[in-house]
Protein backbone atom coordinates (compact mmCIF):
# COMPACT_ATOMS: atom_id res chain seq x y z
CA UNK A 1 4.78 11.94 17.26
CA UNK A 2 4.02 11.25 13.30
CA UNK A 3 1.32 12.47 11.13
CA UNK A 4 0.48 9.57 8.50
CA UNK A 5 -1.54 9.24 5.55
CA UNK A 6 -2.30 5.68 4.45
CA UNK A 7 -3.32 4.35 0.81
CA UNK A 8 -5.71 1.06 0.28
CA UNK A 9 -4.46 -0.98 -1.84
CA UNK A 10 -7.99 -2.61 -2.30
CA UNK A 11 -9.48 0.75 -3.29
CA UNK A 12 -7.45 3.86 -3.50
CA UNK A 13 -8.63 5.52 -0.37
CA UNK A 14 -7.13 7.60 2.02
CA UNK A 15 -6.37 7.31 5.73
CA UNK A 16 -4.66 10.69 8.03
CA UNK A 17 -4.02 9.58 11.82
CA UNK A 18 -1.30 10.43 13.92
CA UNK A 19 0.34 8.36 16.53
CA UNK A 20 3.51 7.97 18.92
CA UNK A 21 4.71 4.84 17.38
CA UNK A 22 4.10 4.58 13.80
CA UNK A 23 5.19 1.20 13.11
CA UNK A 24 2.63 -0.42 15.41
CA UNK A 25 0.16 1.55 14.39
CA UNK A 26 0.41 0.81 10.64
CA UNK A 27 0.43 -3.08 11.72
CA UNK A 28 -3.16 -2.39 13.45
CA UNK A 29 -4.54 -0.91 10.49
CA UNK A 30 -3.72 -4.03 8.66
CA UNK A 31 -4.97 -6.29 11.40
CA UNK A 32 -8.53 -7.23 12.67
CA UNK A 33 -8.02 -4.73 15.32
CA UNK A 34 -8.80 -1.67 13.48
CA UNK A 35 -12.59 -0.79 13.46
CA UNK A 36 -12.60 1.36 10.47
CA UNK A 37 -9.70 0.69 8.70
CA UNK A 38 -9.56 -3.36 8.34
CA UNK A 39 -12.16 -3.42 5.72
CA UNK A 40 -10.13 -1.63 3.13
CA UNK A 41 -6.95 -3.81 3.97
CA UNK A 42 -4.25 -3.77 2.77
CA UNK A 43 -2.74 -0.14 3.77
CA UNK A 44 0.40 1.40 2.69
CA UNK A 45 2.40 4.16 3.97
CA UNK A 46 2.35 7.02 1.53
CA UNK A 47 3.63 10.06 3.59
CA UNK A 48 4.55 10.83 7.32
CA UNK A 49 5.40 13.58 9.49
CA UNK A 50 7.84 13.80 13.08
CA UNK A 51 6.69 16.15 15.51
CA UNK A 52 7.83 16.99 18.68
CA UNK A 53 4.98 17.64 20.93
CA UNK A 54 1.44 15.21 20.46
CA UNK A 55 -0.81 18.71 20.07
CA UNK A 56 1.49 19.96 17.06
CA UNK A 57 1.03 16.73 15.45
CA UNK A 58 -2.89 16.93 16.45
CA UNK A 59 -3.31 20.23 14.57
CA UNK A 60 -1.61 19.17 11.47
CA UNK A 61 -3.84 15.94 11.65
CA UNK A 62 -6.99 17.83 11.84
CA UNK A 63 -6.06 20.59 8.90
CA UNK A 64 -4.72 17.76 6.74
CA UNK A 65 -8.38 16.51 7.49
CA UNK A 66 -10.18 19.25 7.06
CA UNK A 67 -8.57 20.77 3.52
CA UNK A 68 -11.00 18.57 1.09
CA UNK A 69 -10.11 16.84 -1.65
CA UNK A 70 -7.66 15.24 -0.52
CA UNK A 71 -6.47 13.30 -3.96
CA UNK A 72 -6.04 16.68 -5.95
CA UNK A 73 -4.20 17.75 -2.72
CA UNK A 74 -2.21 14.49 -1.92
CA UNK A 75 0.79 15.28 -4.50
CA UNK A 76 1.33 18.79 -2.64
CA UNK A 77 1.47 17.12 0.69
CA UNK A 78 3.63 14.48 -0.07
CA UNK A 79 6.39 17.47 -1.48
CA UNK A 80 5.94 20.09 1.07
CA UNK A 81 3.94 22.06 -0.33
CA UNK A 82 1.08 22.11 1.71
């Protein structure tokens, strides 16, 4: 299972999901399919994650989520610091 944070490349903002197969799942966000995300399309992948189990990966989803401001935060995620 990944953790992900995407970047817009229309506007600078943010996307943290996790998924089983991160490939696809990028390719929806930059497709019609994706409710939220297709209006800020094009995304890029900034920063991922593995874990093992799906509720490990859950967690870490929902504290990246949940720390606020994320952009003074971003540069600390992306080098392990966080």
């Amino acid at each position: 299972y990944f953790v992900y944070i995407l970047r817009s490349l229309k506007n600078g903002k943010y996307y943290i999901g996790q998924t089983q197969d991160l490939e696809s799942r990028i390719k929806v966000h930059n497709s019609a399919k994706a409710r939220w995300t297709k209006r800020y399309q094009p995304w890029e992948l900034i920063h991922s994650e593995i874990y093992t189990r799906r509720c490990d990966a859950m967690k870490r989803e929902k504290f990246l989520k949940n720390i606020g401001g994320i952009r003074e935060r971003l540069n600390e995620i992306v080098s392990g610091k966080l």
